[in-house]
C-alpha atoms as a PDB file:
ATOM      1  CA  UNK A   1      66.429  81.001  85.180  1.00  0.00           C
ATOM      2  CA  UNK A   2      68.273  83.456  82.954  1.00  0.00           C
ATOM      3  CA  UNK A   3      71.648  84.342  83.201  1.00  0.00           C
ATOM      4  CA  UNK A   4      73.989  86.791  84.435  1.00  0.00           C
ATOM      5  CA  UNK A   5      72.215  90.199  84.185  1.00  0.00           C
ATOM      6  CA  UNK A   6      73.622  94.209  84.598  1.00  0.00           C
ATOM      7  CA  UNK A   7      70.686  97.053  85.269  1.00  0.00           C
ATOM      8  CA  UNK A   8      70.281 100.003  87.280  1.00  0.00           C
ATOM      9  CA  UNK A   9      68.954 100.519  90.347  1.00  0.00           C
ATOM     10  CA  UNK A  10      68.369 102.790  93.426  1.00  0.00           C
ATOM     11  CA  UNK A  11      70.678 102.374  96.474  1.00  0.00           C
ATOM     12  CA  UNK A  12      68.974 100.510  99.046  1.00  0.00           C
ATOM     13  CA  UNK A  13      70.854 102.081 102.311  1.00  0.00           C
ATOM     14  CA  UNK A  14      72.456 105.544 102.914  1.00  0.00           C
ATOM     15  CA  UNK A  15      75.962 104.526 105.523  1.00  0.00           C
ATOM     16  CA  UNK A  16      77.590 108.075 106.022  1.00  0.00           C
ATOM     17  CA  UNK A  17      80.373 105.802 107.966  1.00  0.00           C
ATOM     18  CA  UNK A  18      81.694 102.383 106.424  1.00  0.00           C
ATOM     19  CA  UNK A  19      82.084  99.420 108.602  1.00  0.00           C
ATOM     20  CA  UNK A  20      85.236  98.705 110.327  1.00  0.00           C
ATOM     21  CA  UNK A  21      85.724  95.840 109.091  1.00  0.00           C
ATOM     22  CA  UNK A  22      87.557  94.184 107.605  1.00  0.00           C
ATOM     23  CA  UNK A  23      90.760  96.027 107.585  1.00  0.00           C
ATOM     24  CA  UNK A  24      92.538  96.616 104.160  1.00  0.00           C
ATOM     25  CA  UNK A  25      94.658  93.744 102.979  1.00  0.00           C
ATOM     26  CA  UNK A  26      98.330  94.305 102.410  1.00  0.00           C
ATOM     27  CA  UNK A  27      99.936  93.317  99.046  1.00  0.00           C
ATOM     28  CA  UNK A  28     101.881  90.003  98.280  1.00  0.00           C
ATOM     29  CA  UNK A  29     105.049  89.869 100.485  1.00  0.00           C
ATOM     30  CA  UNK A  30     107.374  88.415  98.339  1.00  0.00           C
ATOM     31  CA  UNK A  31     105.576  88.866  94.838  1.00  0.00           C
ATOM     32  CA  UNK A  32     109.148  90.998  93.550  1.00  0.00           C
ATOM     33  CA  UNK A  33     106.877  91.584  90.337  1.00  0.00           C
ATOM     34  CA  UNK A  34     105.800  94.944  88.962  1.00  0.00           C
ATOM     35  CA  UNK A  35     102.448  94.423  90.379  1.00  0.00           C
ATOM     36  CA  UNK A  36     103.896  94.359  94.078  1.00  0.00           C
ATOM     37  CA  UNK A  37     107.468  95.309  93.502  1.00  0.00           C
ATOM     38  CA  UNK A  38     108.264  95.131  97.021  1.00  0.00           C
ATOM     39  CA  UNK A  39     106.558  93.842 100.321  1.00  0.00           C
ATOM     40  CA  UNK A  40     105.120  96.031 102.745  1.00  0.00           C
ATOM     41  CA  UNK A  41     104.944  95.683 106.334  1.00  0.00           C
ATOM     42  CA  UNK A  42     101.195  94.941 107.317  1.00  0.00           C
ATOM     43  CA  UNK A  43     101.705  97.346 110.566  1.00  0.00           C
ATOM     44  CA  UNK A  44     103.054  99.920 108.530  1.00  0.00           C
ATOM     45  CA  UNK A  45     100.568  99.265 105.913  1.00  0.00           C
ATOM     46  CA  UNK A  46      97.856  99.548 108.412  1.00  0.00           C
ATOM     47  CA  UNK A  47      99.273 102.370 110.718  1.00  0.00           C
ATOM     48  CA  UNK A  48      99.353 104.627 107.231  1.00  0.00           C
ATOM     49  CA  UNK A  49      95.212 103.829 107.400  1.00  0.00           C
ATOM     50  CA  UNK A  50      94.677 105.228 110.441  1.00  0.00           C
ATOM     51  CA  UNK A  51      91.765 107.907 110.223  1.00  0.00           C
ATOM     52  CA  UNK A  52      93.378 110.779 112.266  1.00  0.00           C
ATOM     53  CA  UNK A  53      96.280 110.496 110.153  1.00  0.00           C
ATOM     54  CA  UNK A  54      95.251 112.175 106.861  1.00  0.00           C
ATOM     55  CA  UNK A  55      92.822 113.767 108.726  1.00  0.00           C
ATOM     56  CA  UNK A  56      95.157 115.869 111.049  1.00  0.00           C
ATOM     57  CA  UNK A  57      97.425 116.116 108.200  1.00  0.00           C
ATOM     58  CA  UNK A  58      95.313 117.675 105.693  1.00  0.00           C
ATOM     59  CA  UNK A  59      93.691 119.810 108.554  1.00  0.00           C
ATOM     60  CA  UNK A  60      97.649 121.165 109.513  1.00  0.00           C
ATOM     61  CA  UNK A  61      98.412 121.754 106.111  1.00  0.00           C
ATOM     62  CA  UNK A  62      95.120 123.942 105.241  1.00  0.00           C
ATOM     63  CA  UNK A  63      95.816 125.727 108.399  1.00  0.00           C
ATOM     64  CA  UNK A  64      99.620 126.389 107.581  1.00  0.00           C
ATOM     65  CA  UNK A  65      99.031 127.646 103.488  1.00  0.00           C
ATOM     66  CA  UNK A  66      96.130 130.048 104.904  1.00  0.00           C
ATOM     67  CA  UNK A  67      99.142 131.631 107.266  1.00  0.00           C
ATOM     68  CA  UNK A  68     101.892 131.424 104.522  1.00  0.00           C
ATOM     69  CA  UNK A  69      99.776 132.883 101.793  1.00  0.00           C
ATOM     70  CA  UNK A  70      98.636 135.935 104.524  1.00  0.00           C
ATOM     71  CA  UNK A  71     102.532 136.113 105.103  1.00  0.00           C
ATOM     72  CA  UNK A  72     103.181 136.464 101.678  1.00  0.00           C
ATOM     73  CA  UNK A  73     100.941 139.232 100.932  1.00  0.00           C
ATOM     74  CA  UNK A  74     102.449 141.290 104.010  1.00  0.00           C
ATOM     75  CA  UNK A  75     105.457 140.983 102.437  1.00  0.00           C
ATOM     76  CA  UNK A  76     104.217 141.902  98.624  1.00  0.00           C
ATOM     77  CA  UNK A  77     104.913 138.816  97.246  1.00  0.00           C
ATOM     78  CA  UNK A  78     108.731 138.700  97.446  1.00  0.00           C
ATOM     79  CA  UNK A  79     110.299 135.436  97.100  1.00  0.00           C
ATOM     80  CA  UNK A  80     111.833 133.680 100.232  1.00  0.00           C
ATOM     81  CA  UNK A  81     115.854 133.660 100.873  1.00  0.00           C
ATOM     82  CA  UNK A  82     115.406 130.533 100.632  1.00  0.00           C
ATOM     83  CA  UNK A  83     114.211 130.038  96.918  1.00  0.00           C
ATOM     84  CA  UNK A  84     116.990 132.372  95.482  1.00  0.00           C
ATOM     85  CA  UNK A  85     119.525 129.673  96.541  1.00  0.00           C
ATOM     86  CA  UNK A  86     120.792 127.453  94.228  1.00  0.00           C
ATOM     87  CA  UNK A  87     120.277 124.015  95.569  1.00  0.00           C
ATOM     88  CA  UNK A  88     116.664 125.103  96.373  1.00  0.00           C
ATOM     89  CA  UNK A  89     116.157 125.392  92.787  1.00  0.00           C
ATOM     90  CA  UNK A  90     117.807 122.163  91.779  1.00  0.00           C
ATOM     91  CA  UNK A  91     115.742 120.506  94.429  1.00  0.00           C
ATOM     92  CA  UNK A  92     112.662 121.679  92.720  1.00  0.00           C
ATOM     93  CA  UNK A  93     114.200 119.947  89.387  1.00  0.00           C
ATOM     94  CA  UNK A  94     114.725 116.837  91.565  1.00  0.00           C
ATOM     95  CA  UNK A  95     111.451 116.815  93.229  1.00  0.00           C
ATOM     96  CA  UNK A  96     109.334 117.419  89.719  1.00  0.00           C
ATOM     97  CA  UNK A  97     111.181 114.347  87.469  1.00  0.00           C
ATOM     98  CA  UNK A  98     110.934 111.827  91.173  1.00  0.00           C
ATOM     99  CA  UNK A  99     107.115 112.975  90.763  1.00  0.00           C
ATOM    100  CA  UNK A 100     106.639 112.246  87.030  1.00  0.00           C
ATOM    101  CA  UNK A 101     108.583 108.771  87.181  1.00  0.00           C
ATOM    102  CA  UNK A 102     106.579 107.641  89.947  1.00  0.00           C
ATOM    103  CA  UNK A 103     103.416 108.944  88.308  1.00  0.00           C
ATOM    104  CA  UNK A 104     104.205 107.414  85.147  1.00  0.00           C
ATOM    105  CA  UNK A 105     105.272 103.908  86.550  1.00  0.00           C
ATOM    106  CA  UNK A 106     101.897 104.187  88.531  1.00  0.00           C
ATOM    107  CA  UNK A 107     100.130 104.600  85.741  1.00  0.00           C
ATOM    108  CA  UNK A 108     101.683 101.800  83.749  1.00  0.00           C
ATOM    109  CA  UNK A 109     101.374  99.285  86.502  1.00  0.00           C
ATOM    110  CA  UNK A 110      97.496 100.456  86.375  1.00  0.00           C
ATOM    111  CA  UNK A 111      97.177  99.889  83.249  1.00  0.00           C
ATOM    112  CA  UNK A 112      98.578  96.361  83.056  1.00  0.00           C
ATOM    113  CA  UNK A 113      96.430  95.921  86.500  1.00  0.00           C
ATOM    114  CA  UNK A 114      93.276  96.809  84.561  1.00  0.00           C
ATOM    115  CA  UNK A 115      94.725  94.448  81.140  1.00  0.00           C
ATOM    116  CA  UNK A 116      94.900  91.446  83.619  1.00  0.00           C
ATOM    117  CA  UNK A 117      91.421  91.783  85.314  1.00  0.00           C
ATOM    118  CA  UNK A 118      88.986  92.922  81.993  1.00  0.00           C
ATOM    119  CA  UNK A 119      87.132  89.964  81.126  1.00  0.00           C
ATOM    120  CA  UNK A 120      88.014  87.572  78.329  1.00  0.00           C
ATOM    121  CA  UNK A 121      85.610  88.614  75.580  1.00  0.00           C
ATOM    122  CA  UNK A 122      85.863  85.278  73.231  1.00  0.00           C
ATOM    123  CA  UNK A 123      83.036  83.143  73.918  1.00  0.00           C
ATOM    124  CA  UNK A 124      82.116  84.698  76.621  1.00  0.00           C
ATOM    125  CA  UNK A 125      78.556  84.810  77.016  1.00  0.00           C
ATOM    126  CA  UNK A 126      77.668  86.743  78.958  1.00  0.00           C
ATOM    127  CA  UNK A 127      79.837  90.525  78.628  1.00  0.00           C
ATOM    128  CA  UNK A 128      78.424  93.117  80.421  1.00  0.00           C
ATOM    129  CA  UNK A 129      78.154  91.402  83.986  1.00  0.00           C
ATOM    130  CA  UNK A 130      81.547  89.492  83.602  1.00  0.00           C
ATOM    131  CA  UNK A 131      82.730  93.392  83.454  1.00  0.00           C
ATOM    132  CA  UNK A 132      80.771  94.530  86.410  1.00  0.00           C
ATOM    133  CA  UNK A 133      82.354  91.638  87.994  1.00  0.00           C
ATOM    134  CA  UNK A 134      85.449  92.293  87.441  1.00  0.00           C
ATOM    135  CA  UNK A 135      85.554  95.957  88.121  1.00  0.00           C
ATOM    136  CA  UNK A 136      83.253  96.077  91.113  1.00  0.00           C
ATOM    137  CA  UNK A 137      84.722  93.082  93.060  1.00  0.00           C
ATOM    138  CA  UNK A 138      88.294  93.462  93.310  1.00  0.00           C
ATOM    139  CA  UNK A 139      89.564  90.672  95.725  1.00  0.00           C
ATOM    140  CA  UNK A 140      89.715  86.954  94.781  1.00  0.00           C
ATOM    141  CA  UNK A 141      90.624  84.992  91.553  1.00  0.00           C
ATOM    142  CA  UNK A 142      89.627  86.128  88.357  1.00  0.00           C
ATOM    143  CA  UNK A 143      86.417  84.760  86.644  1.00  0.00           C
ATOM    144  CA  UNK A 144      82.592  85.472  87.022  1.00  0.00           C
ATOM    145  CA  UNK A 145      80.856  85.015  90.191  1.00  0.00           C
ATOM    146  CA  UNK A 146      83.988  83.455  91.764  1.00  0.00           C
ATOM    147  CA  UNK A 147      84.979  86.815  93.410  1.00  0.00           C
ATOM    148  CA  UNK A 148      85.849  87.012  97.508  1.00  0.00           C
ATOM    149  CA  UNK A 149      83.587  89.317  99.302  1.00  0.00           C
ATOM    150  CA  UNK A 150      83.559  90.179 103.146  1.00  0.00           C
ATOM    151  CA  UNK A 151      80.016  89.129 104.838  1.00  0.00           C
ATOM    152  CA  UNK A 152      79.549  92.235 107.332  1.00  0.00           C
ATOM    153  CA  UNK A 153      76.552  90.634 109.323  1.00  0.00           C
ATOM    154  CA  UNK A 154      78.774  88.081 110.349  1.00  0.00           C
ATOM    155  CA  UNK A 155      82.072  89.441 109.635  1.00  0.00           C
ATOM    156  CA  UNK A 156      84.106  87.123 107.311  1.00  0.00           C
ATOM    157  CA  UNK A 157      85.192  86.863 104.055  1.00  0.00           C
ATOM    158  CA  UNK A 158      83.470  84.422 101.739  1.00  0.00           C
ATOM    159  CA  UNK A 159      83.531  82.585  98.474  1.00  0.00           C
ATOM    160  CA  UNK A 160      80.503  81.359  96.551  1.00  0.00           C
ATOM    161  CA  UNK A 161      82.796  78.880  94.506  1.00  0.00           C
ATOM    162  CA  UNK A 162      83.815  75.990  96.342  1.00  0.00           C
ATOM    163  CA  UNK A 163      86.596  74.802  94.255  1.00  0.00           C
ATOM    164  CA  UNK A 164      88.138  78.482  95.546  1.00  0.00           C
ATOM    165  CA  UNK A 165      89.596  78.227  99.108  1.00  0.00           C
ATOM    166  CA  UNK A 166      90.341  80.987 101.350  1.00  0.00           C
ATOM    167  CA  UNK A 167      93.984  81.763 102.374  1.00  0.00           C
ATOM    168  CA  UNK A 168      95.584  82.888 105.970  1.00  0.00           C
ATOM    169  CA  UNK A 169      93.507  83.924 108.462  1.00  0.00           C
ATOM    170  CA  UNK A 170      90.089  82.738 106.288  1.00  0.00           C
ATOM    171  CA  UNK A 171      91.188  86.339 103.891  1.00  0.00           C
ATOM    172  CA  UNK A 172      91.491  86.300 100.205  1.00  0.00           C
ATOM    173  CA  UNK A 173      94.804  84.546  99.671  1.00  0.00           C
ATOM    174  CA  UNK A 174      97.053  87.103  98.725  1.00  0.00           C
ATOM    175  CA  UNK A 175      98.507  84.437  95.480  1.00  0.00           C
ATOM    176  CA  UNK A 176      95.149  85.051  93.728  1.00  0.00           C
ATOM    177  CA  UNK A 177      95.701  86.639  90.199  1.00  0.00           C
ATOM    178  CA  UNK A 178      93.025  88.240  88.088  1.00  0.00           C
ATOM    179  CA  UNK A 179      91.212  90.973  90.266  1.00  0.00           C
ATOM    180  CA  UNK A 180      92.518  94.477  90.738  1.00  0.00           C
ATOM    181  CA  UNK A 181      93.599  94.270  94.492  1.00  0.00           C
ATOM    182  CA  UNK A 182      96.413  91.992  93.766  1.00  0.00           C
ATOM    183  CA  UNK A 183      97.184  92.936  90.495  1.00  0.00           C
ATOM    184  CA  UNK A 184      98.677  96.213  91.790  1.00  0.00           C
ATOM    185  CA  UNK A 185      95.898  98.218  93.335  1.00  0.00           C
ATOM    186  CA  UNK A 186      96.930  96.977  97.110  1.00  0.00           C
ATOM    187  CA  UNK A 187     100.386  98.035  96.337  1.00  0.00           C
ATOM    188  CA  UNK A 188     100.366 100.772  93.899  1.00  0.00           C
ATOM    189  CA  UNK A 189      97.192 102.395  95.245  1.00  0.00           C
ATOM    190  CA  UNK A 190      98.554 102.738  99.204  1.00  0.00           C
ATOM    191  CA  UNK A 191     102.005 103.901  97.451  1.00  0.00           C
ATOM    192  CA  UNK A 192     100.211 106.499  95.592  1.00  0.00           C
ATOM    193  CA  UNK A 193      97.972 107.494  98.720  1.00  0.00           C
ATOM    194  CA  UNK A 194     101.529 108.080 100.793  1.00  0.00           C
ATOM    195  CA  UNK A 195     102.594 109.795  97.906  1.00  0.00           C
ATOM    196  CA  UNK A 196      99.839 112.444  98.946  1.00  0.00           C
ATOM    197  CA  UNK A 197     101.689 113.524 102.131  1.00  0.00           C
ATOM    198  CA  UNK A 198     104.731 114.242  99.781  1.00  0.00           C
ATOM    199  CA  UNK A 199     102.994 116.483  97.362  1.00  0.00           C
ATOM    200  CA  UNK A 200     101.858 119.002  99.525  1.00  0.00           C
ATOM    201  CA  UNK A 201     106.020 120.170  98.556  1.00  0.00           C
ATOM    202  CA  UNK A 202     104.195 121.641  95.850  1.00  0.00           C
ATOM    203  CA  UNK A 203     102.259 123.980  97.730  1.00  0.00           C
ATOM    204  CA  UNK A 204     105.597 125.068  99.521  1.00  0.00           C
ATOM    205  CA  UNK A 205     107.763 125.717  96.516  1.00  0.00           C
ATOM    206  CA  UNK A 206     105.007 127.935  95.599  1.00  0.00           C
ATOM    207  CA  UNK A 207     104.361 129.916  99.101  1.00  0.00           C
ATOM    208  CA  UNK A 208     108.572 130.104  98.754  1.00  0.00           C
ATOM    209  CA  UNK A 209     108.673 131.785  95.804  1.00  0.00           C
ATOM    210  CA  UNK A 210     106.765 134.618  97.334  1.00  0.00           C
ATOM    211  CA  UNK A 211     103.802 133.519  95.148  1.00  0.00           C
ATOM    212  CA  UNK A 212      99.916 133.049  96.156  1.00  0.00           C
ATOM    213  CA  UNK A 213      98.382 129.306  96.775  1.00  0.00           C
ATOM    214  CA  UNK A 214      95.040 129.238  95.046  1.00  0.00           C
ATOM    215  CA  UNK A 215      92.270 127.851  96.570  1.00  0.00           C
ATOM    216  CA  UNK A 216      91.721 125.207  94.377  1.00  0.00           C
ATOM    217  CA  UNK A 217      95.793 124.045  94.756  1.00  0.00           C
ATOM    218  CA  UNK A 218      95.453 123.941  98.811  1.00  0.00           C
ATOM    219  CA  UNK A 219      91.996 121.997  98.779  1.00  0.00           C
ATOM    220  CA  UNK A 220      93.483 119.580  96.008  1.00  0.00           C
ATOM    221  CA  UNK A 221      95.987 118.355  97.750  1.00  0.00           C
ATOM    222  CA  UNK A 222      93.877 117.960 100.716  1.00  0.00           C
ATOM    223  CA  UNK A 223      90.910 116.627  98.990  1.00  0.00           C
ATOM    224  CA  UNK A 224      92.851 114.131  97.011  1.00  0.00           C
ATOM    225  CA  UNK A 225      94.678 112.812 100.095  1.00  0.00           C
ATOM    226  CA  UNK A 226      91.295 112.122 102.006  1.00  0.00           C
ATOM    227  CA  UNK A 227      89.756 110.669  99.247  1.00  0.00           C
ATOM    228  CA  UNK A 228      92.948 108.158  98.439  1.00  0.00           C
ATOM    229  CA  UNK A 229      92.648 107.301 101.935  1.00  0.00           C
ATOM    230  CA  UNK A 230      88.879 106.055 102.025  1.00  0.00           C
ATOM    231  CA  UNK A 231      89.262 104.744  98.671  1.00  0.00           C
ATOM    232  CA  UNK A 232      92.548 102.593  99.893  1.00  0.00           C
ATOM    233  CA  UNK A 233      91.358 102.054 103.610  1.00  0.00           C
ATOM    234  CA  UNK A 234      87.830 100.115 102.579  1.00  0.00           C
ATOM    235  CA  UNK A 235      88.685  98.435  99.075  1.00  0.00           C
ATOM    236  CA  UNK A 236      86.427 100.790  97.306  1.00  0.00           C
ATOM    237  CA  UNK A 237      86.023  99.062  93.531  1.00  0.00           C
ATOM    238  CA  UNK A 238      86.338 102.755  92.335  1.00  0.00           C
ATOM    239  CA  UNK A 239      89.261 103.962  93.631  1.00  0.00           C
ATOM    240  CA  UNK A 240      91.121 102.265  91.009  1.00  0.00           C
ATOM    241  CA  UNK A 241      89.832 104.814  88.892  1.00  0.00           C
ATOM    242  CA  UNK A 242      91.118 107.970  90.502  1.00  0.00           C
ATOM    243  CA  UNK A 243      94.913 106.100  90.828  1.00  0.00           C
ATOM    244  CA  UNK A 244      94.809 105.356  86.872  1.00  0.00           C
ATOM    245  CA  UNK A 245      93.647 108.521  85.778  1.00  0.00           C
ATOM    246  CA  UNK A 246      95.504 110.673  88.293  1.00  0.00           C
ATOM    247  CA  UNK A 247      98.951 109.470  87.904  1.00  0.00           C
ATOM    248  CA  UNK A 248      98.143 109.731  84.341  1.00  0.00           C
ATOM    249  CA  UNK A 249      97.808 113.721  84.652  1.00  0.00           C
ATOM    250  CA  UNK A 250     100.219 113.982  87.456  1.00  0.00           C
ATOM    251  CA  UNK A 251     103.364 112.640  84.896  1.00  0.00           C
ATOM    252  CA  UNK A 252     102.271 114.960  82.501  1.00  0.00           C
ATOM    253  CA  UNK A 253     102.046 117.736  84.879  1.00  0.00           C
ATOM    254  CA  UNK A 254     105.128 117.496  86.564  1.00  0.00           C
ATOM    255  CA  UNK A 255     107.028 116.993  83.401  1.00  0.00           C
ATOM    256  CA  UNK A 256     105.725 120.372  82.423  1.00  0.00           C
ATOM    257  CA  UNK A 257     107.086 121.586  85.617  1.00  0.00           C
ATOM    258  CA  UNK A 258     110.594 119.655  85.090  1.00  0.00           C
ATOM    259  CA  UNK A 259     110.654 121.715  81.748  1.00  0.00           C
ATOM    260  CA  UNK A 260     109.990 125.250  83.581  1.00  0.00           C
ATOM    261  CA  UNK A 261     112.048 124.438  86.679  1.00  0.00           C
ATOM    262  CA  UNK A 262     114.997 124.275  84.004  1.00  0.00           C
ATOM    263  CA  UNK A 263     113.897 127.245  82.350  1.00  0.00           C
ATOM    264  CA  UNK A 264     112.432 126.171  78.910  1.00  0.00           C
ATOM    265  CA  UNK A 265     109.630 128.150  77.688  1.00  0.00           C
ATOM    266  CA  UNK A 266     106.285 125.866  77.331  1.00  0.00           C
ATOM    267  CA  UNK A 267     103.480 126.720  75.580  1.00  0.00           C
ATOM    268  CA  UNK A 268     101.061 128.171  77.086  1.00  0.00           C
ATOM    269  CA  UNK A 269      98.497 126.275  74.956  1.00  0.00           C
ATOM    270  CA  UNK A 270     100.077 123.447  77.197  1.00  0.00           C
ATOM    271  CA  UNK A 271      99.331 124.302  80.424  1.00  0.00           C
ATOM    272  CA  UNK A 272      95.483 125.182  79.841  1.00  0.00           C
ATOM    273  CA  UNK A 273      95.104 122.138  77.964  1.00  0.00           C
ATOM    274  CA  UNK A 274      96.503 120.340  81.560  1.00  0.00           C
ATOM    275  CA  UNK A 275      94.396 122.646  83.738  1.00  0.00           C
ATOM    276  CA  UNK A 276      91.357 121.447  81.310  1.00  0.00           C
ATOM    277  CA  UNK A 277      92.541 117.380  82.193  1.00  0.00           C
ATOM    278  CA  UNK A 278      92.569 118.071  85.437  1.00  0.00           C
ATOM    279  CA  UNK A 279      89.073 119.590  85.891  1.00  0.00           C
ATOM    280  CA  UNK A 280      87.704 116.810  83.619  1.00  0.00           C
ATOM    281  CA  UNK A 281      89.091 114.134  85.742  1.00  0.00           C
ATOM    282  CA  UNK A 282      87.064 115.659  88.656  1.00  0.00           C
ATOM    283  CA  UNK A 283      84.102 115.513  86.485  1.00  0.00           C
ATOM    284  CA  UNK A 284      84.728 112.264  85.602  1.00  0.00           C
ATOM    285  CA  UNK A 285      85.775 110.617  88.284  1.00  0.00           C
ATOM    286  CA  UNK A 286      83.167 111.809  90.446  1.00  0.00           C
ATOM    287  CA  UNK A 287      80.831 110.598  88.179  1.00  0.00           C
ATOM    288  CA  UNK A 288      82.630 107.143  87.604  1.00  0.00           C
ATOM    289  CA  UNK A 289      82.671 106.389  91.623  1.00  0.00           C
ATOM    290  CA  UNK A 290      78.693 107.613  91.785  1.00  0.00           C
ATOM    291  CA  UNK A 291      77.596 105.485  89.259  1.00  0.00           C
ATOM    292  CA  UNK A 292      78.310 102.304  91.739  1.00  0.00           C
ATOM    293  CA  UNK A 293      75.515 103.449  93.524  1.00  0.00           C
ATOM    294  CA  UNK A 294      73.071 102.574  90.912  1.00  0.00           C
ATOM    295  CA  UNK A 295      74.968  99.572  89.005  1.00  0.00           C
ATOM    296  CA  UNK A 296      73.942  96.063  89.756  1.00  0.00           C
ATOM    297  CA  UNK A 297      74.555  92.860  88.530  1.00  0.00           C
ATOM    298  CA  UNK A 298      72.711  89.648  89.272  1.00  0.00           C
ATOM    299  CA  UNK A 299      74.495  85.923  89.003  1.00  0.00           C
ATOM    300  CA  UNK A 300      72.087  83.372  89.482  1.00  0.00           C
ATOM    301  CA  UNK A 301      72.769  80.372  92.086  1.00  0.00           C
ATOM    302  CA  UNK A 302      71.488  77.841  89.167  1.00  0.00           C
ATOM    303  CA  UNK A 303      74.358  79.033  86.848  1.00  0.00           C
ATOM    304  CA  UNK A 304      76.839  76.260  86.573  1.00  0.00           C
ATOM    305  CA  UNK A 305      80.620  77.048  86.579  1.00  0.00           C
ATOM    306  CA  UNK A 306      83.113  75.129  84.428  1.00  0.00           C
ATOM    307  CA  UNK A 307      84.712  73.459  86.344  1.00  0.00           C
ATOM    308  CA  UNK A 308      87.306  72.767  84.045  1.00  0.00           C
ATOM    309  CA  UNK A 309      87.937  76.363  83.440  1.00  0.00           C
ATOM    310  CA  UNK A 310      88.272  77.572  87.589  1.00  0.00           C
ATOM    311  CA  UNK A 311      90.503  74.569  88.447  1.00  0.00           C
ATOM    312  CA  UNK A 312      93.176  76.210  85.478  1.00  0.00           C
ATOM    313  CA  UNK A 313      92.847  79.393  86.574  1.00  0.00           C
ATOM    314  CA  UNK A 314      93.474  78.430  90.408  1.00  0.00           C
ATOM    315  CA  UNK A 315      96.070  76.474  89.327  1.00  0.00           C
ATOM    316  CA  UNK A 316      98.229  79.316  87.917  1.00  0.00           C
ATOM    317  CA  UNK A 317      98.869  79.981  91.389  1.00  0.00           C
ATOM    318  CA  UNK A 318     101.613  78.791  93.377  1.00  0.00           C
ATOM    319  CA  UNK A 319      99.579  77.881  96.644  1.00  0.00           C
ATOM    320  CA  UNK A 320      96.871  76.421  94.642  1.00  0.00           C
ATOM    321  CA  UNK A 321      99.441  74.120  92.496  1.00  0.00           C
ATOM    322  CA  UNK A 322     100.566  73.067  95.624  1.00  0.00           C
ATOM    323  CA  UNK A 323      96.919  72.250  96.942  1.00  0.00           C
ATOM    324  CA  UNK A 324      95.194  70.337  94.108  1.00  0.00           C
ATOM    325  CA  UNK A 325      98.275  67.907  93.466  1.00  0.00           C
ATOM    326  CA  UNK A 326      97.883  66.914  97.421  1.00  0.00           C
END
C-alpha cells in the first residue's frame, strides 16, 4: 500500500451543532513555562465555556452600544463628563499598552507553539501529510499518525500507537509535547478568548468620547468573542489560526492607539494600512478554517512506525521517563 497521502475532498456530513463531548482540556497545571505560564483551574476553565456565557454577553453588549450610540446622537456627539477627566484619559493609556503586551506575548507564544509542532522536514518522507497532521490534530505527542483523537460513537479518546499511553481519566496526558494544544493553544487560546470580554472597553472609550460605534466595531467584538469561544470550547485545529494572526494585529493596533492616547500624531498612511490587515485577516482566516472541510489526509494501517524514533520522543516527557524505566 502507498504511503501517507493529502487530497481534497467533499465533506461527508453537515453538524450545525458539535457534539458535547468531550469537554475542552485544561492546560498543564504546573508546566510554569511560557507555553502554560500558569495553571488554570479546570472549573474555572470550564465555567468560562459555558454556551450562555458569551452568548448573553455579546447579546447585552450589542443591545447596550445600539442605546449608547442613539444617546450620543441626542446629545450631538458631545463627549461624556466622564472622558474630560484626567484619570479617564490615563486609563485609556493604561488600558491600550496592557492590550498590546498581552497581544504581543500571545503572539510570540503562538509562534513558538507553531515552531514546536511543524514537522521535521529532514528525511522526512513523507511532507505534506506529516503537516496536515500536525496542524489538523492538535492533542497528543508529536509525530505522524501518533496523534490522540476523541472516538464520538463511543465517546473516548484514543491512540492508534500503542507505545503512546493515555493519561488521567483515559485523556491525552497533559505532559505530551509536540501538538498545538499543549504547546500553548490550551492556555494562550482560552486567555485570549477571556480577553474578549475585556475588549469590549474599546467600544466604551469610544461611546464616552461622545463619538459613534460603527457597525463593523460593535459586531467585531461580538463576532470575535463567539467565534474564540467555539474555536476554544471544541479543540477546533483552526482556531489556532485566528489567535496567531489576531494578536498579531491587535499589538499593532493598540500600539497605534497608545501613540494617539498620548497625543502623537500618526500617520494616517498607518491606520489604513491596519484597517487593510484587519479586513484581510477576515478574508483569510475565514478561508483558512473552511478549507478543513475539504482537506484530508490518509495514513495507512500497514505503515510501520519507528519505533526507535516514538519511544525518544515519549521519553522527553516527564511521566513517560518515569513509565518506560519501570
Amino acid at each position: 500500500m502507498s504511503g501517507p497521502s493529502v487530497y481534497l475532498t467533499w465533506p461527508t456530513a453537515f453538524h450545525p451543532f458539535p457534539d458535547p463531548l468531550p469537554q475542552a482540556l485544561p492546560p498543564p497545571i504546573k508546566e510554569r513555562t511560557f507555553r502554560s505560564p500558569f495553571g488554570i483551574d479546570k472549573d474555572l476553565f470550564n465555567f468560562a465555556l459555558e454556551p450562555w456565557l458569551p452568548v448573553t454577553f455579546a447579546a447585552l453588549y450589542i443591545i447596550t452600544v445600539f442605546s449608547l450610540n442613539a444617546y450620543n446622537r441626542n446629545r450631538d456627539h458631545k463627549p461624556w463628563w466622564l472622558a474630560r477627566q484626567r484619570p479617564f484619559q490615563w486609563f485609556v493609556v493604561v488600558h491600550n499598552v496592557v492590550l498590546a503586551i498581552f497581544s504581543a506575548a500571545t503572539f510570540l507564544a503562538m509562534l513558538r507553539a507553531i515552531m514546536h509542532t511543524w514537522p521535521e522536514n529532514n528525511g522526512n518522507p513523507h511532507p505534506a501529510a506529516s503537516i496536515a497532521d500536525a496542524l489538523c490534530k492538535i492533542n497528543g505527542p508529536r509525530g505522524l499518525g501518533d496523534a490522540a483523537t476523541y472516538n464520538t460513537t463511543i465517546n473516548i479518546w484514543e491512540v492508534k500507537n500503542t507505545a503512546i499511553r493515555l493519561g488521567y481519566g483515559g485523556n491525552p496526558d497533559p505532559t505530551d509535547v509536540g501538538r498545538l494544544w499543549n504547546e500553548g493553544l490550551a492556555f494562550w487560546g482560552w486567555v485570549f478568548y477571556v480577553s474578549k470580554f475585556y475588549e469590549v472597553l474599546d467600544t466604551l472609550i469610544i461611546l464616552a468620547k461622545g463619538k459613534r460605534s460603527a457597525t463593523l466595531q460593535t459586531y467585531h467584538h461580538a463576532g470575535a468573542m463567539l467565534c474564540m469561544w467555539a474555536g476554544i470550547r471544541y479543540m477546533s485545529p483552526p482556531i489556532w489560526m485566528f489567535v496567531f494572526i489576531n494578536s498579531a494585529i491587535h499589538a499593532m493596533m493598540y500600539t497605534y492607539f497608545t501613540f494617539s492616547a498620548l497625543g502623537y500624531k500618526v500617520p494616517q498612511g498607518l491606520k489604513r494600512a491596519l484597517t487593510s490587515l484587519q479586513i484581510a485577516q477576515f478574508v483569510f482566516g475565514a478561508s483558512y478554517a473552511a478549507a478543513h472541510l475539504f482537506v484530508a489526509y490518509d495514513i495507512p494501517l500497514q505503515t510501520p512506525y519507528q519505533v526507535a524514533s516514538v519511544v525518544e520522543r515519549a521519553a522527553s516527557s516527564p511521566a513517560r521517563k518515569a513509565w518506560l524505566s519501570a
